[in-house]
PDB file of N, CA and C in Angstrom:
ATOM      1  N   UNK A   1      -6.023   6.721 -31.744  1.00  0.00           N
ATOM      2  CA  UNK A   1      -5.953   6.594 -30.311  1.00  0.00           C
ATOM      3  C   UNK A   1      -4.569   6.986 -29.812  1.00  0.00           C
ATOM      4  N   UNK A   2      -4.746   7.737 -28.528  1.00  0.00           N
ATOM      5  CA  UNK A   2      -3.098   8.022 -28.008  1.00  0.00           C
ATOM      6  C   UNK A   2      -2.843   6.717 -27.126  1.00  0.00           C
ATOM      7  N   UNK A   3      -1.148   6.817 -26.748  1.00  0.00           N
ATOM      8  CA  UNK A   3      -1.009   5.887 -25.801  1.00  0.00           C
ATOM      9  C   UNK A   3      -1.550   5.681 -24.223  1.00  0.00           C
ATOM     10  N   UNK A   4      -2.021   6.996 -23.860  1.00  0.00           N
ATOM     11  CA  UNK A   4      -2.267   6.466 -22.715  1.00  0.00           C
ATOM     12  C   UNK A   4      -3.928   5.952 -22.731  1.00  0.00           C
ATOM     13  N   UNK A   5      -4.515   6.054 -23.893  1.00  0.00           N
ATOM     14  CA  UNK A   5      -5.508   5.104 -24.256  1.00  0.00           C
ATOM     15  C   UNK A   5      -5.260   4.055 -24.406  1.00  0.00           C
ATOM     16  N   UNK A   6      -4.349   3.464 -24.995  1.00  0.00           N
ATOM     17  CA  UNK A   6      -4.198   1.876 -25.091  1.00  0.00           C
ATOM     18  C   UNK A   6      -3.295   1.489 -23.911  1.00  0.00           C
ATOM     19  N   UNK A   7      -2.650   2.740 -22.922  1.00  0.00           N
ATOM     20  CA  UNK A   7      -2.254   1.806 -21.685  1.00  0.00           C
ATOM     21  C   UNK A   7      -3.092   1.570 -20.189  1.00  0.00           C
ATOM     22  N   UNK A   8      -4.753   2.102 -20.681  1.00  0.00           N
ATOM     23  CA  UNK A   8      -5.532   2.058 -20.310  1.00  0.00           C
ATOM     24  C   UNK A   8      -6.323   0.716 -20.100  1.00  0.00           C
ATOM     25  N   UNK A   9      -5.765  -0.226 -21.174  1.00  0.00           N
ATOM     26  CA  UNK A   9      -6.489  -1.386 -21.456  1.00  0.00           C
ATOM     27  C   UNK A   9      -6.047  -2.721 -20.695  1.00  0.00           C
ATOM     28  N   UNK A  10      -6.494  -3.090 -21.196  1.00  0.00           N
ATOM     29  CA  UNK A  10      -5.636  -5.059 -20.480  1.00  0.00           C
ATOM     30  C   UNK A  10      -5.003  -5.105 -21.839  1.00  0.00           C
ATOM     31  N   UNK A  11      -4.176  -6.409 -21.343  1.00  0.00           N
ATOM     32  CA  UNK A  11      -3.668  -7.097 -22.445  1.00  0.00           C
ATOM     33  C   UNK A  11      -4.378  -7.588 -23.208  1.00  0.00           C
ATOM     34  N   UNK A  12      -5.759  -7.886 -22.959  1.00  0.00           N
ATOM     35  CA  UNK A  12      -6.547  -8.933 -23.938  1.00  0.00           C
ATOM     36  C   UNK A  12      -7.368  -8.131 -25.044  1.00  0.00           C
ATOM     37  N   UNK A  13      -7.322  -6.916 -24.072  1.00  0.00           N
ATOM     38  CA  UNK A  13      -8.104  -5.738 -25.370  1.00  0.00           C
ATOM     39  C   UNK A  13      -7.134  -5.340 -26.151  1.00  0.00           C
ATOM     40  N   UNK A  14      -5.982  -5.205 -25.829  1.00  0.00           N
ATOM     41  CA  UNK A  14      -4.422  -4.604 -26.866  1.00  0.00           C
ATOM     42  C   UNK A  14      -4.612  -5.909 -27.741  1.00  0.00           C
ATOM     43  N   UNK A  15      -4.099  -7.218 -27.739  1.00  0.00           N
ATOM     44  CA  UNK A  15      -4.278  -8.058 -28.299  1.00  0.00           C
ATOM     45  C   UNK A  15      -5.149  -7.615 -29.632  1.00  0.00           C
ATOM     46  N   UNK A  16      -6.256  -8.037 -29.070  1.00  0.00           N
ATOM     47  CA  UNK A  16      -7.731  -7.875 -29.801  1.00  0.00           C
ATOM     48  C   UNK A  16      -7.752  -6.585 -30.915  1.00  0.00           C
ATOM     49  N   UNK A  17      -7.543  -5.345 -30.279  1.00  0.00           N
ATOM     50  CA  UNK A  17      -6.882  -3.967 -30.855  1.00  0.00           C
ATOM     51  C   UNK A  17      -6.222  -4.554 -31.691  1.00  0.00           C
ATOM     52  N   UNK A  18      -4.722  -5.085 -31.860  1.00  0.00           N
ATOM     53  CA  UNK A  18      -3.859  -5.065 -32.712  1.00  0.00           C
ATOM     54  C   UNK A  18      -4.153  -5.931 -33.724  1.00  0.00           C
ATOM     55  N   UNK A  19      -4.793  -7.023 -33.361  1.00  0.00           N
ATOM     56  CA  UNK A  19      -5.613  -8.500 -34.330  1.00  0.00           C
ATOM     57  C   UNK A  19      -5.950  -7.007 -35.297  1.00  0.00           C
ATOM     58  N   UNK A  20      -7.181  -6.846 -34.888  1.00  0.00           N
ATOM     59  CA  UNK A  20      -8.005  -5.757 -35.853  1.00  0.00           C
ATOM     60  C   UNK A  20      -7.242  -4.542 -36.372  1.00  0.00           C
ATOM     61  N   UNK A  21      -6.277  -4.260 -36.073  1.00  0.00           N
ATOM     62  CA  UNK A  21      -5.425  -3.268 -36.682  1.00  0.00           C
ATOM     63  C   UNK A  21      -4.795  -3.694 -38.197  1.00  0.00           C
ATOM     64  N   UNK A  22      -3.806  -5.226 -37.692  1.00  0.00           N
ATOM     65  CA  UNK A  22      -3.435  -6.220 -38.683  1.00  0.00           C
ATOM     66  C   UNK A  22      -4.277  -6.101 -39.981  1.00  0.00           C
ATOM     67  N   UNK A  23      -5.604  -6.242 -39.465  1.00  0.00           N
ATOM     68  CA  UNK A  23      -6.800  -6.628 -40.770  1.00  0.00           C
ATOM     69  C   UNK A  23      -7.115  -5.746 -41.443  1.00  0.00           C
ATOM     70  N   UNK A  24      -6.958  -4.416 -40.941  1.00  0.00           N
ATOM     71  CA  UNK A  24      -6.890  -3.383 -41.314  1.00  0.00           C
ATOM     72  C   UNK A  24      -6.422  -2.868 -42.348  1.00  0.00           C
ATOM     73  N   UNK A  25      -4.973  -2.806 -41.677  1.00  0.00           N
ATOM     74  CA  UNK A  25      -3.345  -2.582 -42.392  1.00  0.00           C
ATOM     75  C   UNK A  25      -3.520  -3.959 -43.713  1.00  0.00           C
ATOM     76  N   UNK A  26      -4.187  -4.605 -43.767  1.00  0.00           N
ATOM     77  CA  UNK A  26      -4.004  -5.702 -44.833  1.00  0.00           C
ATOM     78  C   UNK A  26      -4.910  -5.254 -45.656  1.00  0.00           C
ATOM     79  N   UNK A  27      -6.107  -4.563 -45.350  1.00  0.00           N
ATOM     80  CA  UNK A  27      -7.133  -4.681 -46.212  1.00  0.00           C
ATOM     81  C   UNK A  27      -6.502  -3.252 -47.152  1.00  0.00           C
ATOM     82  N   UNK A  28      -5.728  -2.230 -46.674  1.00  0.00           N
ATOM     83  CA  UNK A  28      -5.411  -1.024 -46.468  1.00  0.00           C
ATOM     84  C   UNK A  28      -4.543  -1.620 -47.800  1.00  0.00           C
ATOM     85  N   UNK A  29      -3.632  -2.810 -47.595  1.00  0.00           N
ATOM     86  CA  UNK A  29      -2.532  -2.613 -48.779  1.00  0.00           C
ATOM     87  C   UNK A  29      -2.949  -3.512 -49.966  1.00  0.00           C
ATOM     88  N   UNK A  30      -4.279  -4.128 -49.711  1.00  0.00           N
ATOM     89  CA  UNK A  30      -4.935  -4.888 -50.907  1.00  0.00           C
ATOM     90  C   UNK A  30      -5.756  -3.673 -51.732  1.00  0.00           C
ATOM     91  N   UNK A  31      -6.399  -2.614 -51.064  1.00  0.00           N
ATOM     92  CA  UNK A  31      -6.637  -1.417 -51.897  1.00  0.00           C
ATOM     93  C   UNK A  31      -5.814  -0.830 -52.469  1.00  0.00           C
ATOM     94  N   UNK A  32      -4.453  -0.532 -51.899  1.00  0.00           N
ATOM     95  CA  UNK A  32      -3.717   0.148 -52.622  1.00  0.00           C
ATOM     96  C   UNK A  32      -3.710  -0.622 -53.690  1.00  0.00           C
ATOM     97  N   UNK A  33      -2.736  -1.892 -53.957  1.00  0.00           N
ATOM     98  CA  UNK A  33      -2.733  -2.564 -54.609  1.00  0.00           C
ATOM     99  C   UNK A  33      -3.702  -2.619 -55.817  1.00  0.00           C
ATOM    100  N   UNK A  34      -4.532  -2.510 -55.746  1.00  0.00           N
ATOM    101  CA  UNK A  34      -5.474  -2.775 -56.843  1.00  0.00           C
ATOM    102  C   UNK A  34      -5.979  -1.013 -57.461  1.00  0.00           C
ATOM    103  N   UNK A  35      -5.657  -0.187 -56.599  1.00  0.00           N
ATOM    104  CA  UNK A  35      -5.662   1.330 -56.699  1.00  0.00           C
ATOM    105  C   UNK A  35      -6.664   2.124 -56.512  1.00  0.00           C
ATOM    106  N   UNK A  36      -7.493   1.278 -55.245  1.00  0.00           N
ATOM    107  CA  UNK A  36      -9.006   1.862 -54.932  1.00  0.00           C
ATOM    108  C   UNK A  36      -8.902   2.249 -53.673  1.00  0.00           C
ATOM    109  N   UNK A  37      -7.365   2.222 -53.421  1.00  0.00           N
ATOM    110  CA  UNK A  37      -6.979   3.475 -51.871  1.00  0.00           C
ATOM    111  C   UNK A  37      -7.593   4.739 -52.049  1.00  0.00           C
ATOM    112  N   UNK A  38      -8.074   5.073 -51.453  1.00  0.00           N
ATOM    113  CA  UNK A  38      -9.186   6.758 -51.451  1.00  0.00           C
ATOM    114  C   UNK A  38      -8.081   8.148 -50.405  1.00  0.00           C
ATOM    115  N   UNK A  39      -7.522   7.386 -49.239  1.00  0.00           N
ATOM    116  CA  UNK A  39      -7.219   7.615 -48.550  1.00  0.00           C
ATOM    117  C   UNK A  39      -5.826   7.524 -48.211  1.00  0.00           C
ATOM    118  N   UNK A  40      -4.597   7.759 -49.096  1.00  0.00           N
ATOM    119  CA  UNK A  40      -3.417   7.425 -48.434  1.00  0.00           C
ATOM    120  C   UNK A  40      -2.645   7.275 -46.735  1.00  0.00           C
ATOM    121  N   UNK A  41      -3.273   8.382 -46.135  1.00  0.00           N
ATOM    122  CA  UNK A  41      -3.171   8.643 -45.129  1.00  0.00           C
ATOM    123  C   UNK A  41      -3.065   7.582 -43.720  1.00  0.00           C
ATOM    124  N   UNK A  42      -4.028   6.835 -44.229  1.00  0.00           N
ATOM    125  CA  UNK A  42      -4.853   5.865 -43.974  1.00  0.00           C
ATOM    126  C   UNK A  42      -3.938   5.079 -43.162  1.00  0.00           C
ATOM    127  N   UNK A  43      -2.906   4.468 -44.480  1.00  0.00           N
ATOM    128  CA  UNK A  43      -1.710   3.630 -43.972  1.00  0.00           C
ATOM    129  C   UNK A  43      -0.839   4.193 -42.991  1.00  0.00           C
ATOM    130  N   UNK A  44      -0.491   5.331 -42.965  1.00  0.00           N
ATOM    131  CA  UNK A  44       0.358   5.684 -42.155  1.00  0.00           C
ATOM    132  C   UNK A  44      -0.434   5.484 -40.452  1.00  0.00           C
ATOM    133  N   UNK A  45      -1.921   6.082 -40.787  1.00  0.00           N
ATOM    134  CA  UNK A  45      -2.271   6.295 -39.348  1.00  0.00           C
ATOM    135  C   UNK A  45      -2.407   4.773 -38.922  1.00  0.00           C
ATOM    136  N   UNK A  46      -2.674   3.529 -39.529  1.00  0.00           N
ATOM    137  CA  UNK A  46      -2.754   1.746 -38.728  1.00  0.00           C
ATOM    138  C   UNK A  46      -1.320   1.641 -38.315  1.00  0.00           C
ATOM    139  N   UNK A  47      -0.661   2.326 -39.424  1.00  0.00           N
ATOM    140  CA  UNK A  47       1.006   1.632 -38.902  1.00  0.00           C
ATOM    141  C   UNK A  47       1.437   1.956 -37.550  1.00  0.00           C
ATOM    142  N   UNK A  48       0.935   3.202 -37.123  1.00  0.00           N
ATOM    143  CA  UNK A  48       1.704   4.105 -36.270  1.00  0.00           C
ATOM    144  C   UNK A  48       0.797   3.388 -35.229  1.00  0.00           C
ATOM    145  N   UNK A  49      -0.165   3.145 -35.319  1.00  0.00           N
ATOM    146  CA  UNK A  49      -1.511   2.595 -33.841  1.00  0.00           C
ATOM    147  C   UNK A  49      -0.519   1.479 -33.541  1.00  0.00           C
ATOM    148  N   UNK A  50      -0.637   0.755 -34.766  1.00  0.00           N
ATOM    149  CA  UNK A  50      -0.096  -0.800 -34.071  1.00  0.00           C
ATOM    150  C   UNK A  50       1.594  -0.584 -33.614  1.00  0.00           C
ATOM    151  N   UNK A  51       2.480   0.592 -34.238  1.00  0.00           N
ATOM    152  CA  UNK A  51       3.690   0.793 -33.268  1.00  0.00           C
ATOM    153  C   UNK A  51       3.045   1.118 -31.812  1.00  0.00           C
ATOM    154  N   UNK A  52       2.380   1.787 -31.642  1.00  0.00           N
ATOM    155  CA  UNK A  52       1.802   1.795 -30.221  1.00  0.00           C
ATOM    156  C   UNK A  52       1.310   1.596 -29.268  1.00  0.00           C
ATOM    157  N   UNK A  53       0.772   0.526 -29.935  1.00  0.00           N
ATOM    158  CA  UNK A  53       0.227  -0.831 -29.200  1.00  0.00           C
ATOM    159  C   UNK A  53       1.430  -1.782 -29.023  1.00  0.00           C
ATOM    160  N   UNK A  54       2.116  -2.194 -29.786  1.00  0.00           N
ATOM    161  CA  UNK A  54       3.333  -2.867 -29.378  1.00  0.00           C
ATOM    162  C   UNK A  54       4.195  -2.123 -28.231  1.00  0.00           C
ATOM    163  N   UNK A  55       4.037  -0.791 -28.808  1.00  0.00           N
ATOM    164  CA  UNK A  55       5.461  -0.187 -27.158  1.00  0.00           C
ATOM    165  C   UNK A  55       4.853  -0.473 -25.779  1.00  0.00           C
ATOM    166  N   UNK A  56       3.214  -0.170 -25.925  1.00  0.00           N
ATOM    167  CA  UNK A  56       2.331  -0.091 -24.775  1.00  0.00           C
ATOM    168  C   UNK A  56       2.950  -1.678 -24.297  1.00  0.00           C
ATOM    169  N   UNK A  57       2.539  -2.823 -25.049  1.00  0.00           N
ATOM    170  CA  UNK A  57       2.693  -4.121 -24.537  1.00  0.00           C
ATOM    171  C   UNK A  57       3.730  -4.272 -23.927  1.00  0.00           C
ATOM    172  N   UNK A  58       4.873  -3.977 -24.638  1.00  0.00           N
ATOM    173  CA  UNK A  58       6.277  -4.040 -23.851  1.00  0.00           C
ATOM    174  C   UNK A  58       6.812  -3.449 -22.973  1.00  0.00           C
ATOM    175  N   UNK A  59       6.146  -2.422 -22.688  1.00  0.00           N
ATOM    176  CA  UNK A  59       5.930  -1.871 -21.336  1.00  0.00           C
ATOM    177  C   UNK A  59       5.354  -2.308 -20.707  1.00  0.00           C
ATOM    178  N   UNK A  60       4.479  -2.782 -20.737  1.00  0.00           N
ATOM    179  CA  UNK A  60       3.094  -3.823 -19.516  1.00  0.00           C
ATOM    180  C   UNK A  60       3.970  -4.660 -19.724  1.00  0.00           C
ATOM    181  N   UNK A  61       4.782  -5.559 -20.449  1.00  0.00           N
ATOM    182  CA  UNK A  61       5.577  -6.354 -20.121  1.00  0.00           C
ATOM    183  C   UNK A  61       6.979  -6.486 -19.384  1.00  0.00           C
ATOM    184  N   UNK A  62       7.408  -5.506 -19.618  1.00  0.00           N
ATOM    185  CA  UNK A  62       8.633  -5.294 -18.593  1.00  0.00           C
ATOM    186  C   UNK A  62       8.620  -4.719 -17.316  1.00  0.00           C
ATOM    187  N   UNK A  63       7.205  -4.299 -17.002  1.00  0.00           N
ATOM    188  CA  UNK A  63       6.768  -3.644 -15.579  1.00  0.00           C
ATOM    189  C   UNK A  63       6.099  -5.107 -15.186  1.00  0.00           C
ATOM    190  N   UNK A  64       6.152  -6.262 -15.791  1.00  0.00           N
ATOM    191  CA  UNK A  64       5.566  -7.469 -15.004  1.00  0.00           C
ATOM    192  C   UNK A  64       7.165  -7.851 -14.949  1.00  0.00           C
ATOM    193  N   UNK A  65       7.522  -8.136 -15.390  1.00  0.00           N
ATOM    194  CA  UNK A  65       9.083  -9.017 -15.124  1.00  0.00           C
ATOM    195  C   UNK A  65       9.850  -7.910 -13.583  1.00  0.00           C
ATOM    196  N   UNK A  66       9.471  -6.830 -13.412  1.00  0.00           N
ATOM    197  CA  UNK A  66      10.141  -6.565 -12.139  1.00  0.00           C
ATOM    198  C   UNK A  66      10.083  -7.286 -10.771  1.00  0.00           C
TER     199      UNK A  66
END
């Protein structure tokens, strides 16, 4: 997803988004781990969503504090 997809959302769907990203990115490094990652790639592309979901938030957050 790009950002102006996730600055499309509410907060409660970013939230929700990033919950499920988390679970993701976890399940992502319990495969590696055990070495039934198929997909390296994989990791890079959750890491980078959930950096982008965080910038998105902190932007919806500092455009509320004005």
């Amino acid at each position: 997803m790009n950002a102006t997809e996730f600055r499309s959302k509410s907060t409660e769907e970013l939230k929700k988004t990033l919950n499920d990203l988390r679970k993701e990115q976890f399940n992502l490094r319990m495969q590696r781990g055990t070495g039934q990652l198929s997909r390296p790639s994989e990791m890079n592309r959750v890491r980078k969503a959930i950096a982008r979901i965080k910038t998105v938030m902190n932007e919806k957050r500092a455009g509320e504090a004005k």
